[in-house]
Protein backbone atom coordinates (compact mmCIF):
# COMPACT_ATOMS: atom_id res chain seq x y z
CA UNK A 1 -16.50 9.51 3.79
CA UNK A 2 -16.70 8.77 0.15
CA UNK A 3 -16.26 4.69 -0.51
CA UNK A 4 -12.88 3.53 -2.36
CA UNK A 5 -12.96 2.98 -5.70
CA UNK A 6 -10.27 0.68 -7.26
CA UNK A 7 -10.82 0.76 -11.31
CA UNK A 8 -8.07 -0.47 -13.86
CA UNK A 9 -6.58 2.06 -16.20
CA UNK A 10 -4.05 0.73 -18.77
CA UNK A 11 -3.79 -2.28 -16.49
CA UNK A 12 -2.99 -0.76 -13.88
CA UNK A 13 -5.47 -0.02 -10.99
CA UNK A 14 -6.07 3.52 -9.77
CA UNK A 15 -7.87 4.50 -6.72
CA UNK A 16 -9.93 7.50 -6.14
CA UNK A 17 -8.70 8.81 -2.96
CA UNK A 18 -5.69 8.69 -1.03
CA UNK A 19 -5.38 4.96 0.74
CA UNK A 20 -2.00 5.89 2.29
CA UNK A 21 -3.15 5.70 5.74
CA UNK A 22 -4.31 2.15 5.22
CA UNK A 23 -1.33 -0.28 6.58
CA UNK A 24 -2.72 -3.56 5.80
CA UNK A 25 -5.44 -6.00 6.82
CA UNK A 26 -6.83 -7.20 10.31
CA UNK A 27 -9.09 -9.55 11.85
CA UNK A 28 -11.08 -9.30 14.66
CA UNK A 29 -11.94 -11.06 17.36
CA UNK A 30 -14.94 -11.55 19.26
CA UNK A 31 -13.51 -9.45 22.09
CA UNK A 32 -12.34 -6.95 19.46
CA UNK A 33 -8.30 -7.47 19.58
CA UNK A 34 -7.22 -6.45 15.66
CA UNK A 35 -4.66 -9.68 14.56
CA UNK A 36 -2.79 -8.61 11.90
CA UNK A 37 -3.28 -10.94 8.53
CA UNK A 38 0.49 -11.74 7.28
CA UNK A 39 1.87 -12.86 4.31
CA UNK A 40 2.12 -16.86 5.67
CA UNK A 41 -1.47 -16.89 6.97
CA UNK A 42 -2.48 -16.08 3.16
CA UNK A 43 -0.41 -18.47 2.05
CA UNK A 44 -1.66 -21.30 4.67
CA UNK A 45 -5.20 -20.37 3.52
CA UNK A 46 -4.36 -20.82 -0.11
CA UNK A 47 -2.60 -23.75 0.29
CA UNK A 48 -5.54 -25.67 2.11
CA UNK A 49 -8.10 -24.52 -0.11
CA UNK A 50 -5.95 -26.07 -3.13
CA UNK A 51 -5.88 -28.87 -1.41
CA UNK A 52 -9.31 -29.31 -0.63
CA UNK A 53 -10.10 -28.19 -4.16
CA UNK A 54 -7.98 -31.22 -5.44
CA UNK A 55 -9.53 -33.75 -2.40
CA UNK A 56 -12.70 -32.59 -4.16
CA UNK A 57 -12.06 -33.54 -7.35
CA UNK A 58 -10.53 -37.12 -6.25
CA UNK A 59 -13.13 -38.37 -4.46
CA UNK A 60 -15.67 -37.37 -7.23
């Protein structure tokens, strides 16, 4: 299987094969059950890394 290959053409990226099959991101845990990552666990991720960011800063 040939690796993906994202690359931006007139701003807009392009991919080298098709990556229709591809539904989304998982993780996996240590007894191999796929969870699903969604929309408000990216957010919740983001969110405390800002804040640590800014913590960071503070107390610096």
């Amino acid at each position: 299987m040939k690796p993906v290959v994202i690359t931006l053409k007139e701003g807009r990226p392009t991919v080298n094969q098709d990556i229709s099959h591809l539904n989304g991101a998982a993780l996996v845990d240590s007894q191999g059950v796929e969870i699903p990552i969604t929309e408000e666990m990216i957010q919740q991720a983001l969110k405390t890394m800002d804040d640590t960011w800014v913590n960071f800063y503070t107390q610096h």
